[in-house]
C-alpha atoms as a PDB file:
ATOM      1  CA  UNK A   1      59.102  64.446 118.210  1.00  0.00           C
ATOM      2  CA  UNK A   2      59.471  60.388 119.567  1.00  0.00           C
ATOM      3  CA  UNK A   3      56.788  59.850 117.736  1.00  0.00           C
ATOM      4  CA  UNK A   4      57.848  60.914 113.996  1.00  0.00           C
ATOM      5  CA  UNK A   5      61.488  59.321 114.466  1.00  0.00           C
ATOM      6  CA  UNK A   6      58.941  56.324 115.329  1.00  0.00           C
ATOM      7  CA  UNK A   7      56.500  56.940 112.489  1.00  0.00           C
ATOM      8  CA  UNK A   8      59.694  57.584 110.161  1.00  0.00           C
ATOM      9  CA  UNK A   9      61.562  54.001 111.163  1.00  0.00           C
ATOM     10  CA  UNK A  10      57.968  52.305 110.915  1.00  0.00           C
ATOM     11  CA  UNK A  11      57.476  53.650 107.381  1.00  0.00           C
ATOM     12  CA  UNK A  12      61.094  52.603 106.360  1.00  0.00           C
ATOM     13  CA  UNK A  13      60.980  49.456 107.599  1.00  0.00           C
ATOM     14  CA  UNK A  14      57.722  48.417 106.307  1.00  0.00           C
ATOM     15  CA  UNK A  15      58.942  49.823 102.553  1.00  0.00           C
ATOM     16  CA  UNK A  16      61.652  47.722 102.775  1.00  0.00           C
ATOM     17  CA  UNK A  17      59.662  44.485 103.470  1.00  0.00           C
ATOM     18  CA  UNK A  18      57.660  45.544 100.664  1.00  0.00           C
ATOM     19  CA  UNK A  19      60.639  46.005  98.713  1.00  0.00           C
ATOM     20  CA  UNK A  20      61.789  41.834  99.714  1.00  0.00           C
ATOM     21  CA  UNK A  21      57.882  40.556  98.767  1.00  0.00           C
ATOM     22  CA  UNK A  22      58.330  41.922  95.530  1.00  0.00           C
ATOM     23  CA  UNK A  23      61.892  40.763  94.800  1.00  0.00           C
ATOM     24  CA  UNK A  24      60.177  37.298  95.862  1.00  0.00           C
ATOM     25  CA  UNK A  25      57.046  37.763  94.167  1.00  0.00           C
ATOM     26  CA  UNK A  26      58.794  38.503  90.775  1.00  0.00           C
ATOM     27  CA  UNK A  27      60.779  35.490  91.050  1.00  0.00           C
ATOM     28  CA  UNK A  28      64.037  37.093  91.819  1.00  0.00           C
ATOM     29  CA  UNK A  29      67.127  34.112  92.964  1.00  0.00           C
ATOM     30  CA  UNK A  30      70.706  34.373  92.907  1.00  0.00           C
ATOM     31  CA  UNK A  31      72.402  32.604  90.348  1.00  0.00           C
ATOM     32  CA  UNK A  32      73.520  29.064  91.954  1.00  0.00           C
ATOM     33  CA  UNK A  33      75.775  26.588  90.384  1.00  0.00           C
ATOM     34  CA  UNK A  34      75.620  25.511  87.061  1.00  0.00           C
ATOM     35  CA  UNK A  35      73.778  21.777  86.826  1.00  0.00           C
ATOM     36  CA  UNK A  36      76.378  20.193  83.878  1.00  0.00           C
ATOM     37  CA  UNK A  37      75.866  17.359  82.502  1.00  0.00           C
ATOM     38  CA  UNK A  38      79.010  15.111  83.504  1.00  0.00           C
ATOM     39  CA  UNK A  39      81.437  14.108  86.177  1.00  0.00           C
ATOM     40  CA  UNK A  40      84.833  15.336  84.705  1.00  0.00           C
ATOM     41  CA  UNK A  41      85.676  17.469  81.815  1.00  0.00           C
ATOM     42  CA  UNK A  42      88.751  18.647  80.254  1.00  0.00           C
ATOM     43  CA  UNK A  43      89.865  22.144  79.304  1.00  0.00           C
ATOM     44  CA  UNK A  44      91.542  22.647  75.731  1.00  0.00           C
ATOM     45  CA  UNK A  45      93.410  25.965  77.126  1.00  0.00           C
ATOM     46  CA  UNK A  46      96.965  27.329  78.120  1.00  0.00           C
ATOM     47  CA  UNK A  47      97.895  26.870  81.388  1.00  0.00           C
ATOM     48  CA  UNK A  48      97.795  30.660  82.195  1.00  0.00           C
ATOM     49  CA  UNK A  49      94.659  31.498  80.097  1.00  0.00           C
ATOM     50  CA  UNK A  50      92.543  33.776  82.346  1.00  0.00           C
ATOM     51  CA  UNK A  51      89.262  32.463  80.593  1.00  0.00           C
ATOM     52  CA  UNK A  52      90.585  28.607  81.666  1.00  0.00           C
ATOM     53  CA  UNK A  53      91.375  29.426  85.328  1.00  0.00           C
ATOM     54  CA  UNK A  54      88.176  30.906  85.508  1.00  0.00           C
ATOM     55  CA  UNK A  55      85.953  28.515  83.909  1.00  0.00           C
ATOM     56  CA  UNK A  56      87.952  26.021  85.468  1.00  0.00           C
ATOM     57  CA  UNK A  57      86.912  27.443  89.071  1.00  0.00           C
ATOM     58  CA  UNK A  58      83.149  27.648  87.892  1.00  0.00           C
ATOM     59  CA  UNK A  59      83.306  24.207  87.104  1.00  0.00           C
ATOM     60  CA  UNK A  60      84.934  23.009  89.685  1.00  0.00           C
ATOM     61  CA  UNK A  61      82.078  25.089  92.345  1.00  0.00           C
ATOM     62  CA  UNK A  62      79.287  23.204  90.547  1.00  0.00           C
ATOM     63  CA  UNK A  63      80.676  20.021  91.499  1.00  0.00           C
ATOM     64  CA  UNK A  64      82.181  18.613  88.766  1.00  0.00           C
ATOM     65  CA  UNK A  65      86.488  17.836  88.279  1.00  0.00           C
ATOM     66  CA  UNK A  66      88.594  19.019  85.890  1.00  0.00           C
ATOM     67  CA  UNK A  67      90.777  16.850  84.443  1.00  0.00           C
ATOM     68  CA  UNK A  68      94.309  17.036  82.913  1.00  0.00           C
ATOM     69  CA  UNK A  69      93.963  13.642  80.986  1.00  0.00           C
ATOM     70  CA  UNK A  70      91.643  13.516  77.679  1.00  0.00           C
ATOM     71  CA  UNK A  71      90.977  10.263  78.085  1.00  0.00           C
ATOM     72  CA  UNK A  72      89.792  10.584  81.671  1.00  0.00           C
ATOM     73  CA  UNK A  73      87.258  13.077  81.084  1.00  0.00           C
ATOM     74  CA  UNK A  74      83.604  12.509  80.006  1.00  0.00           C
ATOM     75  CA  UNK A  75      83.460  15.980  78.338  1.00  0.00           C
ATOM     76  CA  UNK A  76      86.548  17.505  76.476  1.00  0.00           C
ATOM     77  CA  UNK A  77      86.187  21.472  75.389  1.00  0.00           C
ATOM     78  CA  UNK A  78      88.274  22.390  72.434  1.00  0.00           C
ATOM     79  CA  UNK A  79      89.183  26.348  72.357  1.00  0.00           C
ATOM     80  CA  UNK A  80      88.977  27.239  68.114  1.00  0.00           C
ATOM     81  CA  UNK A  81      89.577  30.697  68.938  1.00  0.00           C
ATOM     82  CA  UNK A  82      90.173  33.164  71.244  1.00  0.00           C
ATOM     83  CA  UNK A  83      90.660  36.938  70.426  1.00  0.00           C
ATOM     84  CA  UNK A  84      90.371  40.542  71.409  1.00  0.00           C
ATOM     85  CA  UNK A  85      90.371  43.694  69.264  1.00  0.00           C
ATOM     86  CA  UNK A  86      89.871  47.298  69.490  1.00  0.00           C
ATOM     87  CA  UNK A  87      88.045  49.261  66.818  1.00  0.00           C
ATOM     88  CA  UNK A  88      87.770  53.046  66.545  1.00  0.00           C
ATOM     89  CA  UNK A  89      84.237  53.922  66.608  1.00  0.00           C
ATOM     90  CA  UNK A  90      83.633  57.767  66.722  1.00  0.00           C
ATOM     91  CA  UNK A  91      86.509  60.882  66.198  1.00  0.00           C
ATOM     92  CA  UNK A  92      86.358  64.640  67.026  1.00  0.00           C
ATOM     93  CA  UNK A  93      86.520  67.470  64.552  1.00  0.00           C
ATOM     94  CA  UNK A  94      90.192  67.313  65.061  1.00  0.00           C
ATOM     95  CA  UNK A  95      90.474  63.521  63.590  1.00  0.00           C
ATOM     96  CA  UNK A  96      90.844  62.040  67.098  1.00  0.00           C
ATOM     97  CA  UNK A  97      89.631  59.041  68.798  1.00  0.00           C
ATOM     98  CA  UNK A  98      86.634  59.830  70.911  1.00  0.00           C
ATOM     99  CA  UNK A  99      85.414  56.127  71.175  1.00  0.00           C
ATOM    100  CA  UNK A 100      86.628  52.803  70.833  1.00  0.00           C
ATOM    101  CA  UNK A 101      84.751  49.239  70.658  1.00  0.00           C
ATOM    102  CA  UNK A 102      86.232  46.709  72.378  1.00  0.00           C
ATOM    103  CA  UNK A 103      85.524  42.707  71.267  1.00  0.00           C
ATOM    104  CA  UNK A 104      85.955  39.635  72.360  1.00  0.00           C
ATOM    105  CA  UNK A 105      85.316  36.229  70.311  1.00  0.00           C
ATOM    106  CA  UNK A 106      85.559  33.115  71.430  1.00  0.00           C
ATOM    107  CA  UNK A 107      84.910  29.917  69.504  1.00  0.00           C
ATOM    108  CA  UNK A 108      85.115  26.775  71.418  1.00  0.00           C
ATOM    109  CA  UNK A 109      82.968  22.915  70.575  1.00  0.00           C
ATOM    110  CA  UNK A 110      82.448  19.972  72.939  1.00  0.00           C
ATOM    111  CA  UNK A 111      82.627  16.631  72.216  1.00  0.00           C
ATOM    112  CA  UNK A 112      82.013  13.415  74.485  1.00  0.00           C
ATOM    113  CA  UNK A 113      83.936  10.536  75.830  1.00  0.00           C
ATOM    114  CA  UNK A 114      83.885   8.727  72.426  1.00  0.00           C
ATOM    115  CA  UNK A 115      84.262  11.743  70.052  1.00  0.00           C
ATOM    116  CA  UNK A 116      80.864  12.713  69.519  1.00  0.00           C
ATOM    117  CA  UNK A 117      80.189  16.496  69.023  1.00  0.00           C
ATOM    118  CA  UNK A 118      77.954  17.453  72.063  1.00  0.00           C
ATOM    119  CA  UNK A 119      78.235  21.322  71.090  1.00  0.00           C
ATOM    120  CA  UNK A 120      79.225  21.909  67.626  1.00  0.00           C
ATOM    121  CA  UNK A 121      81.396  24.752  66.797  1.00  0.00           C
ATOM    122  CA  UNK A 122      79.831  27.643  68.503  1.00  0.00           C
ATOM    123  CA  UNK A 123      81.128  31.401  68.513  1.00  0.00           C
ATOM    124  CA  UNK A 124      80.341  33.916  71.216  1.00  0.00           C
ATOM    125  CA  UNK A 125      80.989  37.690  70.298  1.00  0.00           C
ATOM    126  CA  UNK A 126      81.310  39.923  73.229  1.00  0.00           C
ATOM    127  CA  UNK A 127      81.115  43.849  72.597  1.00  0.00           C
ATOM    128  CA  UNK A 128      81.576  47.206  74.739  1.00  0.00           C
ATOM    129  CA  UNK A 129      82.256  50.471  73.725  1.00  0.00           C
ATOM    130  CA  UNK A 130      84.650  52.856  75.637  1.00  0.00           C
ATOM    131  CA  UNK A 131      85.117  56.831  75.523  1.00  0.00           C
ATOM    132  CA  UNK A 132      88.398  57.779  75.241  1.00  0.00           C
ATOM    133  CA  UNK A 133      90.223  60.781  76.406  1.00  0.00           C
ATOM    134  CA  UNK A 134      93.981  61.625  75.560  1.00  0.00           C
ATOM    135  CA  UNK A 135      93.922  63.575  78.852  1.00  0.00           C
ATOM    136  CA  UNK A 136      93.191  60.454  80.633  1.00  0.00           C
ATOM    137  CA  UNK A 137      95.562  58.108  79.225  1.00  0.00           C
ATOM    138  CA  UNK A 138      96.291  55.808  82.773  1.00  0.00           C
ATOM    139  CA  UNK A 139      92.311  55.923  83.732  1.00  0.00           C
ATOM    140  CA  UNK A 140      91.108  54.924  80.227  1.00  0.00           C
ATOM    141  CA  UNK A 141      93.908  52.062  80.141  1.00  0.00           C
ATOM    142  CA  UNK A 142      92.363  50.963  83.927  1.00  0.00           C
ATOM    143  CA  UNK A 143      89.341  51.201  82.479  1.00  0.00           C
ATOM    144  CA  UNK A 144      89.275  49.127  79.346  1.00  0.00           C
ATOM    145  CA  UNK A 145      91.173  46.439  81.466  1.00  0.00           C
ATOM    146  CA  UNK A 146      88.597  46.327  83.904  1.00  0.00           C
ATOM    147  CA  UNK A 147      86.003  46.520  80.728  1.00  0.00           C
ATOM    148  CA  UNK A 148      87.898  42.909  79.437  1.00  0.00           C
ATOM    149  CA  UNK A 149      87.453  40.998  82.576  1.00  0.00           C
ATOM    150  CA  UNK A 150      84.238  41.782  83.142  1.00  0.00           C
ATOM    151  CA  UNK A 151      83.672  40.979  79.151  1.00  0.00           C
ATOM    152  CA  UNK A 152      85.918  37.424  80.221  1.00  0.00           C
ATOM    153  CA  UNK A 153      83.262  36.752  83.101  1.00  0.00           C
ATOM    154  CA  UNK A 154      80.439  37.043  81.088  1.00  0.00           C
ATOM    155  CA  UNK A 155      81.893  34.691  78.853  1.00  0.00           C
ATOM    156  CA  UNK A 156      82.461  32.129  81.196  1.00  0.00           C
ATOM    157  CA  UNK A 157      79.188  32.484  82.144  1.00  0.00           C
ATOM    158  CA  UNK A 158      77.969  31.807  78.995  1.00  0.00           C
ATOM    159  CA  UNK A 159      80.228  28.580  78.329  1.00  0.00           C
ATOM    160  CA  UNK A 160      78.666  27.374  81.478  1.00  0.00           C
ATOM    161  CA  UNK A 161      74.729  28.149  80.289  1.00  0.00           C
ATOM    162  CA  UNK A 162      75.602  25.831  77.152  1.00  0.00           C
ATOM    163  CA  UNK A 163      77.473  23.698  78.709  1.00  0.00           C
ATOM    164  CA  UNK A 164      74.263  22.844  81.124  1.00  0.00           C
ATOM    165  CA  UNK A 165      71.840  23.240  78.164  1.00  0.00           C
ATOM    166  CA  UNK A 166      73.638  20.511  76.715  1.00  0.00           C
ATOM    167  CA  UNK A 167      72.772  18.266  79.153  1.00  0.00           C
ATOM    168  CA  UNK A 168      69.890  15.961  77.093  1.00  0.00           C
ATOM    169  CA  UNK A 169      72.143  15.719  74.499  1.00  0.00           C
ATOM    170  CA  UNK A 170      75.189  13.646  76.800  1.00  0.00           C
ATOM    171  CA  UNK A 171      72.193  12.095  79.234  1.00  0.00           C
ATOM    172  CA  UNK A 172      70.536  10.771  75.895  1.00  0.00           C
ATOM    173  CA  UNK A 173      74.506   9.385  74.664  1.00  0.00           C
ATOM    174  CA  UNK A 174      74.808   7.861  77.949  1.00  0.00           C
ATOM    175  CA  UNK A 175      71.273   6.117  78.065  1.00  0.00           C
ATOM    176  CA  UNK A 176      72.188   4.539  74.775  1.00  0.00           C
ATOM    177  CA  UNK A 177      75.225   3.060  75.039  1.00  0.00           C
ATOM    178  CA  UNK A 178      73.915   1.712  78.826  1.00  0.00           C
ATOM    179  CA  UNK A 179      71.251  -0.558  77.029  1.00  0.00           C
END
């Protein structure tokens, strides 16, 4: 009997060491912090925007300073829209919502020091459907709430990704006006 519990734990162990090389293998790492491009950076948002505090944070982690001054910051990010909507997708035989798509568009550009467009206008469309149920009113609001701020992460997430991709474009700017 010692020996299967032994055998067992062996067996589990080992597949779970397995399980690690391959993670490690595959190339598998946790995202880190986003590499951007400058020093400071200013935030075109409302002081209670939910996207701003959290992009704000991001930035911040990653080791660059967010600035309430323009003219202090190397990077500025203009917001050119932010919205969310709610479409009906699908209704029953009775003519009743069954599901819903929820969006979320967000059009921001980024321009330098100086004024020159780093990231042109650029729009990022964020979509997830939801079931609903009249029976479930309270759950199905929880639910599409929780549904936005995971939408609002991944959008900050993606602000970020550009945001680092556009790091030739403001090294390049800066090698130019050194010389």
């Amino acid at each position: 009997m010692h020996a299967q519990v032994l055998t067992k734990r062996f067996s589990q162990w080992l597949l779970m060491a397995a399980a690690a090389l391959i993670l490690t293998a595959c190339g598998f790492h946790l995202r880190g912090a986003a590499d951007l491009p400058f020093k400071t950076i200013y935030l075109g948002f409302g002081p209670n925007s939910p996207v701003g505090v959290e992009l704000k944070r991001n930035i911040e982690a990653s080791g660059a300073k967010v600035v309430s001054d323009q003219k202090e910051a190397e990077a500025n990010l203009k917001v050119l829209a932010d919205t969310r909507d709610r479409q009906v997708l699908t209704l029953n035989t009775n003519g009743r919502v069954r599901e819903y798509a929820l969006f979320q568009r967000f059009t921001f550009s980024v321009t330098d020091a100086k004024g020159v467009v780093v990231i042109p206008p650029t729009a990022i469309t964020l979509r997830r459907v939801i079931t609903y149920d009249e029976n479930q009113e309270l759950a199905k609001q929880a639910e599409e709430a929780l549904l936005y701020r995971d939408m609002q992460s991944d959008l900050v997430q993606q602000i970020l990704r550009r945001l680092s991709a556009s790091k030739s474009a403001i090294s390049t700017e800066k090698a130019e006006s050194d010389s």
